[in-house]
N, C-alpha and C. Protein backbone atom coordinates (compact mmCIF):
# COMPACT_ATOMS: atom_id res chain seq x y z
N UNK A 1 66.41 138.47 112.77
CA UNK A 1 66.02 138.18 111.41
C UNK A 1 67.22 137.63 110.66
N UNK A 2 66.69 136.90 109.67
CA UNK A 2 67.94 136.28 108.75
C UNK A 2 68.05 137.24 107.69
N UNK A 3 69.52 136.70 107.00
CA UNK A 3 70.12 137.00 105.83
C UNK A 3 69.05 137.25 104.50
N UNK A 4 68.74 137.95 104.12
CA UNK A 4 67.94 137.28 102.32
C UNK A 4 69.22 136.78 101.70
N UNK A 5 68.87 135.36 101.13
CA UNK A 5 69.71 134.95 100.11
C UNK A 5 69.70 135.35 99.38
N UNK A 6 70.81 135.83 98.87
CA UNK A 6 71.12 136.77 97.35
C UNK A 6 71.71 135.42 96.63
N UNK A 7 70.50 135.73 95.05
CA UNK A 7 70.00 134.78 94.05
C UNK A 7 71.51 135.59 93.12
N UNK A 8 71.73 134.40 92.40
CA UNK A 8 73.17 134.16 91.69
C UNK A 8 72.52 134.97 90.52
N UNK A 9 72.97 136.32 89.82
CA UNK A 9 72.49 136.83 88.43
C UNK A 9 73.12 136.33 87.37
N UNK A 10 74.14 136.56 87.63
CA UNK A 10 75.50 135.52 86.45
C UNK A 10 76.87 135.58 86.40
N UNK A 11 76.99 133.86 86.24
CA UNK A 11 78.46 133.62 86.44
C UNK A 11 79.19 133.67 85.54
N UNK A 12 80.58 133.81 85.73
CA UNK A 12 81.46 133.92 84.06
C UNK A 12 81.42 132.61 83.18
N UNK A 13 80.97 131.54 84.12
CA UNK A 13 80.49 130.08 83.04
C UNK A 13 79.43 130.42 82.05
N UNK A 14 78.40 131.20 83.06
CA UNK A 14 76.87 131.09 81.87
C UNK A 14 76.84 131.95 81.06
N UNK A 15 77.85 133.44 81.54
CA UNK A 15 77.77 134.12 80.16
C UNK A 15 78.72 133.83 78.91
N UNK A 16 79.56 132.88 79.40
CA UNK A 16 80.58 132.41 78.25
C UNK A 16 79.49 131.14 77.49
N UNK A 17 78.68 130.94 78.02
CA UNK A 17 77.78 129.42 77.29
C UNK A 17 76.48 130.27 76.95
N UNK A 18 76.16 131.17 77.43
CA UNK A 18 75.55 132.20 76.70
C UNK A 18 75.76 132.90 75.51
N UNK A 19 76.96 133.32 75.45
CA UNK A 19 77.51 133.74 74.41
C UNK A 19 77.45 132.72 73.21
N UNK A 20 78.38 131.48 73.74
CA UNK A 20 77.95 130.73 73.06
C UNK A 20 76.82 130.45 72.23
N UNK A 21 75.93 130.02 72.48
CA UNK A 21 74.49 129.68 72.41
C UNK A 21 73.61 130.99 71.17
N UNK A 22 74.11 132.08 71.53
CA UNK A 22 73.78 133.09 70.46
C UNK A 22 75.01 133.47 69.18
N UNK A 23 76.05 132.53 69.25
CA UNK A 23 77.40 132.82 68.81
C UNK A 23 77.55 134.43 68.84
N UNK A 24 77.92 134.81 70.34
CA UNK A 24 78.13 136.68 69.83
C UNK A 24 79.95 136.46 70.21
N UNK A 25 80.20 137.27 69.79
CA UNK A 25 82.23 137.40 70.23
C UNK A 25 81.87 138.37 71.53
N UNK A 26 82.57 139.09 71.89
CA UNK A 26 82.90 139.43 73.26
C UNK A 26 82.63 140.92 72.57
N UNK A 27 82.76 141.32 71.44
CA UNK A 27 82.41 142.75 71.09
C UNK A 27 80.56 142.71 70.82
N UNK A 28 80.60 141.54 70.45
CA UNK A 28 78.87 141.67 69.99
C UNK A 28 78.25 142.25 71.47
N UNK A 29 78.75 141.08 72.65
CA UNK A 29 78.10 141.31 73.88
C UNK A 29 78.18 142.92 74.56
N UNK A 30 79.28 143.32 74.23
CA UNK A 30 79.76 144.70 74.38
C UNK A 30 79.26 145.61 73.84
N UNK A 31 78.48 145.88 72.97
CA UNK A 31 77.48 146.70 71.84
C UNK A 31 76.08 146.78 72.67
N UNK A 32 75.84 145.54 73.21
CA UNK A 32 74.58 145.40 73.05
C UNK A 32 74.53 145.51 74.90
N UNK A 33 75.58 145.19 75.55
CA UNK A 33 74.71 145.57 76.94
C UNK A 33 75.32 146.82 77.11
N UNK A 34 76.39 147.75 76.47
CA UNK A 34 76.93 148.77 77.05
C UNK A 34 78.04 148.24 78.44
N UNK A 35 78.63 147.01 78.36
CA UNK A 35 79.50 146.83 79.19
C UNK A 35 80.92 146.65 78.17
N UNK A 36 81.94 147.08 78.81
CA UNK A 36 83.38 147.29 77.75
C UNK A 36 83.64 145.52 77.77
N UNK A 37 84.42 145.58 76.52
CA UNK A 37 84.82 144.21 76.00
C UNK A 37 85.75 143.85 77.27
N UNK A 38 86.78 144.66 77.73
CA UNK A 38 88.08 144.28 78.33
C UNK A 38 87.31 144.05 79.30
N UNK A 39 86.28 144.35 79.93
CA UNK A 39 85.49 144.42 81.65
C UNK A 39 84.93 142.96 81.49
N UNK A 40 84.05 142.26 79.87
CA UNK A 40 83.51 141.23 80.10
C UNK A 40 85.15 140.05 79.80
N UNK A 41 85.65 140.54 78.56
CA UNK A 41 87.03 139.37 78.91
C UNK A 41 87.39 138.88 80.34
N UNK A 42 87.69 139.89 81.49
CA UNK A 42 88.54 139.34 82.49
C UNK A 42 87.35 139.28 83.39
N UNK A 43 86.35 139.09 83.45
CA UNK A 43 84.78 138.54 83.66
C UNK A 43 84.98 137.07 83.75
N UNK A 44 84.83 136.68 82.34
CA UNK A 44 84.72 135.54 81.97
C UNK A 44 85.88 134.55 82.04
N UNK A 45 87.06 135.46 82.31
CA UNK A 45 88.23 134.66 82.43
C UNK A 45 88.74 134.43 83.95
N UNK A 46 87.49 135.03 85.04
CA UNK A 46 87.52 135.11 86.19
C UNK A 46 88.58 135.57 87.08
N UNK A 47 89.19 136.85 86.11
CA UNK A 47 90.26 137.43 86.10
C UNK A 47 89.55 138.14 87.60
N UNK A 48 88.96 138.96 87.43
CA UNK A 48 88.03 139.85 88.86
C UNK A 48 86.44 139.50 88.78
N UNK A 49 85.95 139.70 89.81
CA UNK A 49 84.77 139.28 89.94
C UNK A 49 83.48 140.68 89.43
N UNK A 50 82.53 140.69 88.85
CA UNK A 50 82.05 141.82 88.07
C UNK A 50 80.84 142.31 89.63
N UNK A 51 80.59 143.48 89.38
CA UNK A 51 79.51 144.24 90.31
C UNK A 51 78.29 143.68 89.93
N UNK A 52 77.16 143.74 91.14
CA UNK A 52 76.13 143.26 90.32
C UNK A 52 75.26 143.67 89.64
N UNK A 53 75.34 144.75 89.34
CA UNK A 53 74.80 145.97 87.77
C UNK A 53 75.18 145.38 87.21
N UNK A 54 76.61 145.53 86.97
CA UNK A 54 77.42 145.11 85.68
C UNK A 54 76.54 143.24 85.37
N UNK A 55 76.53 142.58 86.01
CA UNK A 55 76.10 141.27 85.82
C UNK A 55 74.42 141.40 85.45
N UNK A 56 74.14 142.15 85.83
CA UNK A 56 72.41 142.60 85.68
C UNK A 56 72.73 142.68 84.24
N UNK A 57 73.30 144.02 83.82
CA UNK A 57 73.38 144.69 82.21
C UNK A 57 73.89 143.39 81.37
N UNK A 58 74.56 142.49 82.11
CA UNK A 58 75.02 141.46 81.02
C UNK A 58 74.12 140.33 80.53
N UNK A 59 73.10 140.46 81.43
CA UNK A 59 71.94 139.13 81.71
C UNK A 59 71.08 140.01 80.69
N UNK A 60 70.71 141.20 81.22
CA UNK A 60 69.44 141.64 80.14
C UNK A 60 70.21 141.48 78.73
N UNK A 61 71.02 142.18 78.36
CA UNK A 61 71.47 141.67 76.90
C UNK A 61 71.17 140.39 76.40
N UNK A 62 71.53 139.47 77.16
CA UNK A 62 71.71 138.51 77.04
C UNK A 62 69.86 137.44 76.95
N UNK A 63 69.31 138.10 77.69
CA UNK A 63 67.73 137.93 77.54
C UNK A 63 66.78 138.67 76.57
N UNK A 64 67.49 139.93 76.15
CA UNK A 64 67.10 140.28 74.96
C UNK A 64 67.09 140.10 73.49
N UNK A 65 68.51 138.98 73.72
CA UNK A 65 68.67 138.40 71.88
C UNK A 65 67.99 137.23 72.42
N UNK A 66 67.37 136.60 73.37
CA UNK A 66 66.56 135.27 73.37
C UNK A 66 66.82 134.06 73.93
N UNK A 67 67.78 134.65 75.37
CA UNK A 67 68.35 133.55 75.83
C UNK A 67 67.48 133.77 77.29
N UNK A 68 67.30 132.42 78.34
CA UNK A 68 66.88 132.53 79.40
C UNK A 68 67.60 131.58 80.63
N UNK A 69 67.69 132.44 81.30
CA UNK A 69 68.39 131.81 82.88
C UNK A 69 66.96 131.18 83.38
N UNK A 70 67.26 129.73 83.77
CA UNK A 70 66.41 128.81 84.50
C UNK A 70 67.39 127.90 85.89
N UNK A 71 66.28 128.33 86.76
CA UNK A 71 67.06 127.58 88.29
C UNK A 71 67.06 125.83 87.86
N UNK A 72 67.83 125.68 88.54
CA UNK A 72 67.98 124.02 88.66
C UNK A 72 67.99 123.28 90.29
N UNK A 73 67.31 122.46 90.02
CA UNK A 73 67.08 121.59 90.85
C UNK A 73 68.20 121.57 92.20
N UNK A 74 69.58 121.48 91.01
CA UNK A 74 70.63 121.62 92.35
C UNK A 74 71.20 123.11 93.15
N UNK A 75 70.21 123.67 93.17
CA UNK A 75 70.64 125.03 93.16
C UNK A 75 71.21 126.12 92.10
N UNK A 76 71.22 125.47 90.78
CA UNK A 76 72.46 126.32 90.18
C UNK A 76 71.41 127.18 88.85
N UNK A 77 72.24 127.58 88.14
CA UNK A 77 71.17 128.35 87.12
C UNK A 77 71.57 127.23 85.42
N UNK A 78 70.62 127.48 84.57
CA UNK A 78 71.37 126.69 83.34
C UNK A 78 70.41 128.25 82.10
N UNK A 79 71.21 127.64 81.27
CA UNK A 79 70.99 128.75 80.24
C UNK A 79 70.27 128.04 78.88
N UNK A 80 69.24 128.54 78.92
CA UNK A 80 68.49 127.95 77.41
C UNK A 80 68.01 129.28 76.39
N UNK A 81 67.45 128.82 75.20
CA UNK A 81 66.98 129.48 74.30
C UNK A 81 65.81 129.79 74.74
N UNK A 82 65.03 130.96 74.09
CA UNK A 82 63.62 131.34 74.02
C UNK A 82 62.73 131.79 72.89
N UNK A 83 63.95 131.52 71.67
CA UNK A 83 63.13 132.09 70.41
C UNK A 83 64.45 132.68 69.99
N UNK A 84 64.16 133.04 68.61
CA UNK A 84 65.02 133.46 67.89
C UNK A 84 65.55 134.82 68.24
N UNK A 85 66.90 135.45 67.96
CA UNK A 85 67.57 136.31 69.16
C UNK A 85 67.06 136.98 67.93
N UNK A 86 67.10 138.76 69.04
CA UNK A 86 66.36 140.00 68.44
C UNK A 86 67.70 140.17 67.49
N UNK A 87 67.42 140.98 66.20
CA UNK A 87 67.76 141.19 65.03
C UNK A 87 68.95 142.40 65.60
């Protein structure tokens, strides 16, 4: 039997253009998924590579103020809006 390909949850590009996209700072994101600021800084600065909980907890946050991960054609993921982010 083969490998299951393990599907990409998130990279330190999409949650930094994520962030973006909802303008949160690195503490907003930190409030709201329960992951520490210093853990998503050197995340995103691809200082160490994050567990994939930790990347799970950062995606749901991140899908809960109204953002959505969509596959792309070339394999990769892109990050769009879905409505106005939760209050």
């Amino acid at each position: 039997m083969g490998q299951v390909e393990r599907t990409t949850i998130l990279t330190p590009a999409l949650c930094r253009a994520a962030r973006g996209f909802l303008d949160w700072t690195q503490n907003d994101l930190a409030e709201r998924s329960g992951i520490s600021r210093s853990t998503i800084r050197d995340y995103e600065a691809d200082r160490h590579a994050a567990h994939r909980a930790t990347q799970a907890q950062l995606r749901l946050a991140f899908e809960d103020g109204g953002i959505a991960f969509v596959s792309v054609k070339a394999g990769g993921l892109a990050v769009c809006s879905i409505g106005e982010p939760e209050k």
